[in-house]
C-alpha atoms as a PDB file:
ATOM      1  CA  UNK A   1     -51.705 -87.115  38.497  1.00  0.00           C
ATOM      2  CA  UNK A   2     -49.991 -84.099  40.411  1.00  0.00           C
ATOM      3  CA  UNK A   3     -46.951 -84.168  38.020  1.00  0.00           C
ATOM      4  CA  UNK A   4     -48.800 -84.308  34.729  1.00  0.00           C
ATOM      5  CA  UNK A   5     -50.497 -81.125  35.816  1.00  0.00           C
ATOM      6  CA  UNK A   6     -47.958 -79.397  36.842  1.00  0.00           C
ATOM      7  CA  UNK A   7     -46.118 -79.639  33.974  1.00  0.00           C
ATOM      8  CA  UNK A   8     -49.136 -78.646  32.148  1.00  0.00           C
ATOM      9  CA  UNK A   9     -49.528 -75.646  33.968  1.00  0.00           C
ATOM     10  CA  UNK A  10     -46.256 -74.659  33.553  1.00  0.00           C
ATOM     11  CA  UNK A  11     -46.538 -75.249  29.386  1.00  0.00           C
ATOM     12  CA  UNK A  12     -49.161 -73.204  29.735  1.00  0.00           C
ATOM     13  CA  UNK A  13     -47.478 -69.977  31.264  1.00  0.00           C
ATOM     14  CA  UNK A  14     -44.965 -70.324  29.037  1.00  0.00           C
ATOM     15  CA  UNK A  15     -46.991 -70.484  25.970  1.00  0.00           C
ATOM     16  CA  UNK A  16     -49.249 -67.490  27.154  1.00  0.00           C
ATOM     17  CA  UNK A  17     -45.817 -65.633  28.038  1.00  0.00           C
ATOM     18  CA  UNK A  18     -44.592 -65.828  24.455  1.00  0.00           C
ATOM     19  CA  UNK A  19     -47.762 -64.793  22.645  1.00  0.00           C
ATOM     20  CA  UNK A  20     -47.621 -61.477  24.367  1.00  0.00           C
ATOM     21  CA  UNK A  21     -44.629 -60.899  22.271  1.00  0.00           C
ATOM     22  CA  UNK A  22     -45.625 -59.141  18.972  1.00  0.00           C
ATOM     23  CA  UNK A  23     -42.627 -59.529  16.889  1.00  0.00           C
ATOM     24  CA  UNK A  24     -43.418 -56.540  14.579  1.00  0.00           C
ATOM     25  CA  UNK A  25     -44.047 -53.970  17.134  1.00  0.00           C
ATOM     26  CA  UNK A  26     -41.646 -50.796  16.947  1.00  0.00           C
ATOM     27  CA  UNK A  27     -41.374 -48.638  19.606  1.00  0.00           C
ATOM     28  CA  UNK A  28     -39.621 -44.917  18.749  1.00  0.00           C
ATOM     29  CA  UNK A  29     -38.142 -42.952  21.831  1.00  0.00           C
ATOM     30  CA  UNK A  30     -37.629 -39.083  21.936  1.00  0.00           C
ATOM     31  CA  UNK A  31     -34.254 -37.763  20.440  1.00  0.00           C
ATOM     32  CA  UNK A  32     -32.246 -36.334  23.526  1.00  0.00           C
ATOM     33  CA  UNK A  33     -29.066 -34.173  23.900  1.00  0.00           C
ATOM     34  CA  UNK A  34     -26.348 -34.047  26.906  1.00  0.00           C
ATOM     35  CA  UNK A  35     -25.158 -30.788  28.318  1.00  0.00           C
ATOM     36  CA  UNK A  36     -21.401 -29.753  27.059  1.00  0.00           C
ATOM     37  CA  UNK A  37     -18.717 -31.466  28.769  1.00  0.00           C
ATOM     38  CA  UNK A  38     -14.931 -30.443  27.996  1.00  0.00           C
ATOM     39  CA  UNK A  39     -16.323 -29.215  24.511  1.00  0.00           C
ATOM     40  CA  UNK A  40     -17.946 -32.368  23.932  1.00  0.00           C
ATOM     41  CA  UNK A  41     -21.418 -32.676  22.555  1.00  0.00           C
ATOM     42  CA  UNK A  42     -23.787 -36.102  22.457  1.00  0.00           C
ATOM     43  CA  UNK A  43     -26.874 -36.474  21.129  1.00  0.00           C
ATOM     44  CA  UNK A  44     -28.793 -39.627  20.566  1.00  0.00           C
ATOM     45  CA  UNK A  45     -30.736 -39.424  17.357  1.00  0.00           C
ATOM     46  CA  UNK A  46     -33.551 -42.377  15.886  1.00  0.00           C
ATOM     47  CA  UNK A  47     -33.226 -44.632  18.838  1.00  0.00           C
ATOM     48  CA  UNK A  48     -35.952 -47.271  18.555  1.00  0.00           C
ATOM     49  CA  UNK A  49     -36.196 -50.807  19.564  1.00  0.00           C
ATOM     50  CA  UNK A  50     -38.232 -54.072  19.293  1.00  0.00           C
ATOM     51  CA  UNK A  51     -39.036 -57.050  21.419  1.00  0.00           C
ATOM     52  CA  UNK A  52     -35.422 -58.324  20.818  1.00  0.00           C
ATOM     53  CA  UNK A  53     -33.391 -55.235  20.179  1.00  0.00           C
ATOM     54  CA  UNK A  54     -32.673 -51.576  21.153  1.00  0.00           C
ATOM     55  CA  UNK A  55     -30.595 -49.085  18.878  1.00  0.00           C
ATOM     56  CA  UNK A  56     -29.841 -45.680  18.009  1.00  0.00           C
ATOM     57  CA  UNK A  57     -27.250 -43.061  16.388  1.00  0.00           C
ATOM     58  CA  UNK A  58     -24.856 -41.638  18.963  1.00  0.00           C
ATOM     59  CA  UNK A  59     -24.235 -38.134  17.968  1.00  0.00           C
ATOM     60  CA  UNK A  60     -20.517 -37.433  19.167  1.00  0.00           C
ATOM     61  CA  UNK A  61     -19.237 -33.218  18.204  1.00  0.00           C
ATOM     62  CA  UNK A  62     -15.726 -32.361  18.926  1.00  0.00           C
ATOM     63  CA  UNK A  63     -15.300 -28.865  19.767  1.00  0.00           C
ATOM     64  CA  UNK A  64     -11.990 -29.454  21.668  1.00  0.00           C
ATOM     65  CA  UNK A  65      -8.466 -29.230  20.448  1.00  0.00           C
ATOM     66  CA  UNK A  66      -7.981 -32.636  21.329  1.00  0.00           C
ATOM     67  CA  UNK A  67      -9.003 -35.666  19.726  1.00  0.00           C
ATOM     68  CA  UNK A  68     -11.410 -38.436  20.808  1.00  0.00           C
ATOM     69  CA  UNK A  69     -11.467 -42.195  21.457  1.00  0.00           C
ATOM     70  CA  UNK A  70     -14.165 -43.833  21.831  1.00  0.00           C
ATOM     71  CA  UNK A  71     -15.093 -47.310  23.174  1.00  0.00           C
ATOM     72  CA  UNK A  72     -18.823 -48.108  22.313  1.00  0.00           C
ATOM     73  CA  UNK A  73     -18.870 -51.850  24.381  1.00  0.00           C
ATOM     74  CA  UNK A  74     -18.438 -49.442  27.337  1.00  0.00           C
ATOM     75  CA  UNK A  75     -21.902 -47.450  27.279  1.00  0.00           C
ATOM     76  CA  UNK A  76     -24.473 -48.871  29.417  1.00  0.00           C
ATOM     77  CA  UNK A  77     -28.452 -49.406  28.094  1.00  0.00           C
ATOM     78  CA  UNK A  78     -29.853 -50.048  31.285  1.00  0.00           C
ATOM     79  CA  UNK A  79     -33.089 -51.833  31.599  1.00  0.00           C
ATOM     80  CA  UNK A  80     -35.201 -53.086  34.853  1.00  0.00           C
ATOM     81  CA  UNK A  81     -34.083 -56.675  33.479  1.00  0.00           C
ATOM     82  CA  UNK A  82     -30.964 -55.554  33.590  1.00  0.00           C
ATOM     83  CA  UNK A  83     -27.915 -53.667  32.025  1.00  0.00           C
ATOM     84  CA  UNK A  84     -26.483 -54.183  28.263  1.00  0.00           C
ATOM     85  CA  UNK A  85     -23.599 -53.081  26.628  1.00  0.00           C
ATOM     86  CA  UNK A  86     -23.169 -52.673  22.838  1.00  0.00           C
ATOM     87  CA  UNK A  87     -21.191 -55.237  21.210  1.00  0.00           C
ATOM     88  CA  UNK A  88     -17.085 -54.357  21.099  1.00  0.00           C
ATOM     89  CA  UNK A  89     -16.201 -52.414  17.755  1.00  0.00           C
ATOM     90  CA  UNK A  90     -13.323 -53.906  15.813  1.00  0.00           C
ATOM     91  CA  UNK A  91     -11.579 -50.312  16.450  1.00  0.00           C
ATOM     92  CA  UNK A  92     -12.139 -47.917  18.379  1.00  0.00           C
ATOM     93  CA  UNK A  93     -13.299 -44.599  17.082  1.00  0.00           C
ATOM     94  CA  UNK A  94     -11.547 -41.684  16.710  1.00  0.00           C
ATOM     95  CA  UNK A  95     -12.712 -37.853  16.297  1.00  0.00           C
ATOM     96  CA  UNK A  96     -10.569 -35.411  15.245  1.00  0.00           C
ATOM     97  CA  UNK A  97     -10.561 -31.957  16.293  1.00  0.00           C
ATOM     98  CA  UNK A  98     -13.783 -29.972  15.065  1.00  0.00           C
ATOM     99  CA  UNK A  99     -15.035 -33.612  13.643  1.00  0.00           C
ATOM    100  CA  UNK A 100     -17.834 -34.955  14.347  1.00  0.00           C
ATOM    101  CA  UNK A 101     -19.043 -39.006  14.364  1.00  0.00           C
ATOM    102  CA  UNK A 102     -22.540 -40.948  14.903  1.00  0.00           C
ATOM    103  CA  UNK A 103     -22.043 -44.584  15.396  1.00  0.00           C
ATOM    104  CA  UNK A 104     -24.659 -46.588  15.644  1.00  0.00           C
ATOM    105  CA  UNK A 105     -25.395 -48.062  18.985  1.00  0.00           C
ATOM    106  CA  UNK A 106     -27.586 -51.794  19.300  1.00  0.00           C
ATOM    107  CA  UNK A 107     -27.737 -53.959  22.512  1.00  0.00           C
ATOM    108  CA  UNK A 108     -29.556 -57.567  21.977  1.00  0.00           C
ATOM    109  CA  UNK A 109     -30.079 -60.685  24.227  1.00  0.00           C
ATOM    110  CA  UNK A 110     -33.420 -60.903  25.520  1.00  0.00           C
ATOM    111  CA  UNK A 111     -36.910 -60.517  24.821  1.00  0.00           C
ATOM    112  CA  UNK A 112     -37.657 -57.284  26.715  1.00  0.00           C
ATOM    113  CA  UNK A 113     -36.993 -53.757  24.900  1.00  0.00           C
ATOM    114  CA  UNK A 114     -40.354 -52.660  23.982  1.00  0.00           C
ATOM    115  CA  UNK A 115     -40.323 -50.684  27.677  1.00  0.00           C
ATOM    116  CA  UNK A 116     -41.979 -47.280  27.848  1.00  0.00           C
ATOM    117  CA  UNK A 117     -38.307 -46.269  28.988  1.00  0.00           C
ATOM    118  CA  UNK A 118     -34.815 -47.072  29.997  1.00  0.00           C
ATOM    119  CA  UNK A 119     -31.570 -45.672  30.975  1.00  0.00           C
ATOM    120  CA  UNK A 120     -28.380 -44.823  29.005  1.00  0.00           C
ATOM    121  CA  UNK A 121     -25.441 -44.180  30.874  1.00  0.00           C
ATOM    122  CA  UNK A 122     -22.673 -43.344  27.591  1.00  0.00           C
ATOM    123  CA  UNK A 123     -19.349 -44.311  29.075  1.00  0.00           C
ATOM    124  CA  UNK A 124     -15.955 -45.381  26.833  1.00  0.00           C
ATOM    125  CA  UNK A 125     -15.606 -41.000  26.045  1.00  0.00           C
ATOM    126  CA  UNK A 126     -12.126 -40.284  26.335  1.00  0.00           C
ATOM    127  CA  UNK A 127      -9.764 -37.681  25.178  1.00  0.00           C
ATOM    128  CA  UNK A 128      -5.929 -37.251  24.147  1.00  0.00           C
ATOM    129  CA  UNK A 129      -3.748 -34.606  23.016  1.00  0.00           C
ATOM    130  CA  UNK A 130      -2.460 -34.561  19.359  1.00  0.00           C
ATOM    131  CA  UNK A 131       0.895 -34.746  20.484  1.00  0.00           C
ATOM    132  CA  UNK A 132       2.142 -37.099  23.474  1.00  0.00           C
ATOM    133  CA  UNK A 133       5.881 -37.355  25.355  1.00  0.00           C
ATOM    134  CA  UNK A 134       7.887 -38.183  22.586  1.00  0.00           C
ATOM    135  CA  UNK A 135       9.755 -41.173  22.382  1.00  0.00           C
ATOM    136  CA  UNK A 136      13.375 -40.493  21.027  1.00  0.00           C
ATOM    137  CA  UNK A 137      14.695 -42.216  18.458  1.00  0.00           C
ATOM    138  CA  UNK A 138      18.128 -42.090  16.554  1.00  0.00           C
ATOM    139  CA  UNK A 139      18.121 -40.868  13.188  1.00  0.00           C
ATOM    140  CA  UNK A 140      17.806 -43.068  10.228  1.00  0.00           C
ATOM    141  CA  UNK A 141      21.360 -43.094   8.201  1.00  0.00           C
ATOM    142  CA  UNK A 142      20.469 -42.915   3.915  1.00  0.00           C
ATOM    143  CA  UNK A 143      21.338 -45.619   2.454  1.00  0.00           C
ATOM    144  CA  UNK A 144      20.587 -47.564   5.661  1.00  0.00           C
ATOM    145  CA  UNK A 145      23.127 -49.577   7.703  1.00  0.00           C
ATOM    146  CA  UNK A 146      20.030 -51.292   9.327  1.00  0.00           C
ATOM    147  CA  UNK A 147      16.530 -51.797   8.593  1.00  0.00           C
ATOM    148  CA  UNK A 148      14.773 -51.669  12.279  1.00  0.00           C
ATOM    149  CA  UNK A 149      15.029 -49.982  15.054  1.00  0.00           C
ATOM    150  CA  UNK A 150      13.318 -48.942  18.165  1.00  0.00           C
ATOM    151  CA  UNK A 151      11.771 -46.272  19.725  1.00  0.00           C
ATOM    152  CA  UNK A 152      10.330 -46.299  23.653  1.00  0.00           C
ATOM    153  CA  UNK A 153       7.665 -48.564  23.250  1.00  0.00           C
ATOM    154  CA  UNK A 154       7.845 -48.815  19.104  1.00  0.00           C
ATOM    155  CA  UNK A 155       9.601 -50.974  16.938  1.00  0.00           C
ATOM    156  CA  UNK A 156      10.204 -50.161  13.703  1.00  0.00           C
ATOM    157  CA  UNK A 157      10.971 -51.755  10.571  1.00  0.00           C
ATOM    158  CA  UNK A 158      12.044 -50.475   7.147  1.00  0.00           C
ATOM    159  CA  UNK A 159      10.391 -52.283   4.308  1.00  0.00           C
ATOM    160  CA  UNK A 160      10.579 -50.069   1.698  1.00  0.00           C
ATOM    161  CA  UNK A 161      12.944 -47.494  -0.351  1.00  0.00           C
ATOM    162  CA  UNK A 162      13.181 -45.508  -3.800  1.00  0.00           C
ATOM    163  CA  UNK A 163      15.948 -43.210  -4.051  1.00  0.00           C
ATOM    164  CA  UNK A 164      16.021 -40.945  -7.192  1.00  0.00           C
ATOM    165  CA  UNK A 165      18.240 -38.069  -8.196  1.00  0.00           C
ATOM    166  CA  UNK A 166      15.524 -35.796  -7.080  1.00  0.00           C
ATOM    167  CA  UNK A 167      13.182 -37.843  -4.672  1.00  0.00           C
ATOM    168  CA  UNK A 168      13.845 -40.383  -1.956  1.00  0.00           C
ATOM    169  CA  UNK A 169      10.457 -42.228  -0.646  1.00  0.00           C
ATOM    170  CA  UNK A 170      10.899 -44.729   2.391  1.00  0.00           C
ATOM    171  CA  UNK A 171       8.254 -47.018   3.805  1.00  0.00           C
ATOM    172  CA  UNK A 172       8.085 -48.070   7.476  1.00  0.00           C
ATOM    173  CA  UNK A 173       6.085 -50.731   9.252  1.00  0.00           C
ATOM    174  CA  UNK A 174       5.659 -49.774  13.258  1.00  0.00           C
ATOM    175  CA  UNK A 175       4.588 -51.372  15.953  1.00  0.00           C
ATOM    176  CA  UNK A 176       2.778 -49.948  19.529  1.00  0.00           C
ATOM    177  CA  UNK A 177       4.459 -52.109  22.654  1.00  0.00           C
ATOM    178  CA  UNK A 178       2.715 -49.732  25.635  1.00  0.00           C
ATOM    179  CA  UNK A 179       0.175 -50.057  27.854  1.00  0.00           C
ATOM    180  CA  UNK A 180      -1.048 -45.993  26.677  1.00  0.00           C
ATOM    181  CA  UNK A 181      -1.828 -44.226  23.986  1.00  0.00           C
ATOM    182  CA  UNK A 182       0.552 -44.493  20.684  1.00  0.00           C
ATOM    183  CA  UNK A 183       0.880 -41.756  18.472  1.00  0.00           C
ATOM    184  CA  UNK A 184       3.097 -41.989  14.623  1.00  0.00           C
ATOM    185  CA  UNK A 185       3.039 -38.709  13.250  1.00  0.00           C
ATOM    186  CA  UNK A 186       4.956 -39.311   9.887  1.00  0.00           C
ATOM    187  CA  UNK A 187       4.269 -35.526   9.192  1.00  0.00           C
ATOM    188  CA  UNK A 188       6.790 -34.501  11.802  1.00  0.00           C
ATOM    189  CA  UNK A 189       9.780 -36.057   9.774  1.00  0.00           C
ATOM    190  CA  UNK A 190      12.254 -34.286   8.451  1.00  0.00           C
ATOM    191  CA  UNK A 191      15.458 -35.335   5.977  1.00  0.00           C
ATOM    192  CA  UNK A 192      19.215 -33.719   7.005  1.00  0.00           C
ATOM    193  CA  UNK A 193      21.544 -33.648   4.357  1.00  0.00           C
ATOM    194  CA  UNK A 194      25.227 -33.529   4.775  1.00  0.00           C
ATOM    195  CA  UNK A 195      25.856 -30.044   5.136  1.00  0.00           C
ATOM    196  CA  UNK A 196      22.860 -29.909   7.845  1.00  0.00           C
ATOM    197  CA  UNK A 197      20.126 -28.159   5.868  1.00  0.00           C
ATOM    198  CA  UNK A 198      16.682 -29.792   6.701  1.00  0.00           C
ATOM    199  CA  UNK A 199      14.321 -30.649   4.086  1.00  0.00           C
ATOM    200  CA  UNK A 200      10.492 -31.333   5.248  1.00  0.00           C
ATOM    201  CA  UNK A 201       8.251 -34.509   4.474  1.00  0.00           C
ATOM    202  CA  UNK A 202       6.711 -34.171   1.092  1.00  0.00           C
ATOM    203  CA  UNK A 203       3.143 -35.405   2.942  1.00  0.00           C
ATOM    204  CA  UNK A 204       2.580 -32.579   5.259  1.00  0.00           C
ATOM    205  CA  UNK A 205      -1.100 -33.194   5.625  1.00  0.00           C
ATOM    206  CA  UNK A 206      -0.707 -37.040   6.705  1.00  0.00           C
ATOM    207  CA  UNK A 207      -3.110 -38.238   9.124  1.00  0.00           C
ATOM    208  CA  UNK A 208      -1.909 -38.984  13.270  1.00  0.00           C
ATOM    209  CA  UNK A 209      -1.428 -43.198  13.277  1.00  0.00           C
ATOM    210  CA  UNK A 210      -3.451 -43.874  16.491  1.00  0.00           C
ATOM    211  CA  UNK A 211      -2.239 -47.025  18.080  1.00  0.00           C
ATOM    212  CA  UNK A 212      -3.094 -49.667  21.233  1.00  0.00           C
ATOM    213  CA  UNK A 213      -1.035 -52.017  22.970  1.00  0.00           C
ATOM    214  CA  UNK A 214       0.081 -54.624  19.457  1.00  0.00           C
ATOM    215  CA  UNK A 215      -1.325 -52.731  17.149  1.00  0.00           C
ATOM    216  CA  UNK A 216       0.321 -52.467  13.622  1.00  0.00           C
ATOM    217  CA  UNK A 217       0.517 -49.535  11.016  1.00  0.00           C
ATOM    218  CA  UNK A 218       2.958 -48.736   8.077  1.00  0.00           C
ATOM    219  CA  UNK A 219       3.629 -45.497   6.616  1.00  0.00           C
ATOM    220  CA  UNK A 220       5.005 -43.763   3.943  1.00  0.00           C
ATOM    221  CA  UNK A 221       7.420 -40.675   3.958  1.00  0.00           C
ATOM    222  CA  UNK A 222       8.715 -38.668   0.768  1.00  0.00           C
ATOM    223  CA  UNK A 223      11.207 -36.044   0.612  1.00  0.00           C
ATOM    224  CA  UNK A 224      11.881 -34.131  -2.685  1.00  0.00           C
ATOM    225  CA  UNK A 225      15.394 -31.685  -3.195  1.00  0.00           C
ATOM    226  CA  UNK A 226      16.331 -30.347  -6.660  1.00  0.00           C
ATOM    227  CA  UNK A 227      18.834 -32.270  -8.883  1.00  0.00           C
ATOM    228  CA  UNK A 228      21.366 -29.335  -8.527  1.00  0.00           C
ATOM    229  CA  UNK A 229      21.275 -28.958  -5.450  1.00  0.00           C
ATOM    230  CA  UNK A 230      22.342 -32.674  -4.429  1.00  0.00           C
ATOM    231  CA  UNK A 231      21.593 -35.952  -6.061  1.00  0.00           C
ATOM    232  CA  UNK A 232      19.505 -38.132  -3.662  1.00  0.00           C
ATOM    233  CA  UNK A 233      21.185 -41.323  -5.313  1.00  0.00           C
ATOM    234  CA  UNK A 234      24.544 -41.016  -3.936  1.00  0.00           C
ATOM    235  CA  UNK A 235      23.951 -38.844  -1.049  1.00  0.00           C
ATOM    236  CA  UNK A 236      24.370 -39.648   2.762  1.00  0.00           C
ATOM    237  CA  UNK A 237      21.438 -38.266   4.009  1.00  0.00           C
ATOM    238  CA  UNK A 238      19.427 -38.982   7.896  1.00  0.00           C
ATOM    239  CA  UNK A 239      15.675 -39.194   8.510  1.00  0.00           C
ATOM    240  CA  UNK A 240      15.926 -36.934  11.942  1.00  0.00           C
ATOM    241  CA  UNK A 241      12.250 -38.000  14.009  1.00  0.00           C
ATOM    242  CA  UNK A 242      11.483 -35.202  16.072  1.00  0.00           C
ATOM    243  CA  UNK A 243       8.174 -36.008  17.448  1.00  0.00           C
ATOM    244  CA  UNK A 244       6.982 -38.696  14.964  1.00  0.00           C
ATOM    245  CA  UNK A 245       6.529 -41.260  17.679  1.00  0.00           C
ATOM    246  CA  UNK A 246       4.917 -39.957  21.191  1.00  0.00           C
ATOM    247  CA  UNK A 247       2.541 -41.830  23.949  1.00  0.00           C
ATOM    248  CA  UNK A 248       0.166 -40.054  26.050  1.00  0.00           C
ATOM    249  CA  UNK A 249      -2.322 -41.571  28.742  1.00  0.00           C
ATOM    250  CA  UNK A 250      -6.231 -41.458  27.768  1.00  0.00           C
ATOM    251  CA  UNK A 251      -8.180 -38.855  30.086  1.00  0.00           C
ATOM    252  CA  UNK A 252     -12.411 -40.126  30.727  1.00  0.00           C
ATOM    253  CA  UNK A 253     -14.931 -37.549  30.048  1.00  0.00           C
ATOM    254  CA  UNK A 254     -17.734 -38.251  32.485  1.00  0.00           C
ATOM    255  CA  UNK A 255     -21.528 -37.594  31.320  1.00  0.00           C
ATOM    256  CA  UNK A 256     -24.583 -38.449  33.320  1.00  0.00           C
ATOM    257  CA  UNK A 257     -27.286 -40.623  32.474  1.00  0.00           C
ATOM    258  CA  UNK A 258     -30.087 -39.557  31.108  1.00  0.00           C
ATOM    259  CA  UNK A 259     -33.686 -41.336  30.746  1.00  0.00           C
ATOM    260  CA  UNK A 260     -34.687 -42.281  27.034  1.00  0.00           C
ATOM    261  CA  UNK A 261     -38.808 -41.929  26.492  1.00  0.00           C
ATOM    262  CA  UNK A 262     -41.486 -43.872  24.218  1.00  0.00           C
ATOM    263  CA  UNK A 263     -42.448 -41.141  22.190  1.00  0.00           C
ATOM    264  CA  UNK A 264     -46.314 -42.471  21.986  1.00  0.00           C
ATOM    265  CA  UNK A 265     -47.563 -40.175  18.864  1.00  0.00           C
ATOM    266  CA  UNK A 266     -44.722 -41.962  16.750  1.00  0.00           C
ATOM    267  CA  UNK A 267     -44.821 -45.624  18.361  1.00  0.00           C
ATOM    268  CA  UNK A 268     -48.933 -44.997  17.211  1.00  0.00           C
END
């Protein structure tokens, strides 16, 4: 008799424990701002949450003259059940300079977010410099005795190339073998004719390639020199790569945790 009881009693709890769940409740928290830290400004904007699920916008304002990488799986919601993170981002996220990004943040698993409060801790800020220790590489020879070759901790592949009397376009597939930071700036390319003269990449305003350890990119460089001048068909020309491939280590920006509150007019 003892046994069907118990288990009976304990049916009981549990039933009475889950209908004090309202599925459709919504609780909305107070919008709350960190104090500056190396020129970096976070805000968390709309954070709400329900019975199985906490969220928000994380503000993130570059005012530095570096840029920012950003691992969202790192930042801690911490609850009296327990901590959560935020599930890992395919990529991480990267602020430019003067840019500014607001990812949205969501922890699940559990039944126990409606809380009057709770701890965020927003780790996974780092920063790098646009421009790392370069990692030398020979120049290319036009038309190319190879098509791959290595630099530090890239390899590098030719896939593409165009040559016309007065253009000569080249595309390039790299890949990031370090344990840092990898950083392709195609911008930084220049072409050397035979007589020395220099001739800058067409796509000046090319974007940094930000890379981890196996990650992939290709780009494109295009170089353009008059028709008198010399005939890009028949010329022996060099891609020289200055600073187009450069590693640098990731430097954490520490912020403090702050305390996220119901705000009980809009929860109402």
């Amino acid at each position: 008799m003892k046994k069907p009881l118990l288990l009976l009693f304990i049916i009981t709890i549990y039933i009475t424990s889950f209908a004090q769940i309202d599925e459709n409740k919504t609780n909305y928290y107070f919008e709350t701002e960190y104090t500056e830290n190396n020129d970096i400004i976070i805000k968390i904007k709309n954070p709400v949450s329900k019975y199985d699920f906490a969220k928000f916008e994380l503000k993130i304002t570059n005012k530095s003259e570096n840029y920012i990488f950003f691992l969202q799986e790192e930042c801690i919601f911490s609850y009296k059940e327990g901590n959560f993170m935020p599930k890992e981002a395919k990529h991480p996220l990267i602020i430019k300079p003067a840019g500014e990004k607001s990812p949205t943040l969501t922890v699940k698993g559990g039944t126990h977010f409606l809380t009057d409060n709770f701890e965020f801790i927003p780790n996974g800020i780092y920063t790098f410099p646009a421009e790392g220790n370069t990692a030398a590489a020979e120049d290319f020879h036009l038309p190319p005795n190879v098509n791959q070759f290595t630099a530090g901790n890239f390899k590098i592949k030719m896939l593409k190339i165009k040559k016309e009397t007065d253009e000569t376009v080249v595309k390039f597939e790299c890949i990031y073998h370090g344990d840092k930071i990898g950083i392709v700036s195609p911008s930084m390319a220049v072409l050397k004719t035979e007589n020395g003269k220099e001739w800058a990449n067409v796509r000046s305003d090319m974007k940094l390639k930000i890379l981890q350890k196996g990650d992939k990119t290709s780009f494109v460089i295009v170089f353009k020199i008059p028709g008198k001048i010399t005939d890009m068909q028949f010329a022996d020309m060099d891609i020289v790569w200055r600073n187009t491939f450069s590693e640098t280590d990731l430097k954490k920006v520490e912020f403090e945790s702050k305390n996220i509150k119901i705000n009980y007019v809009k929860t109402k």
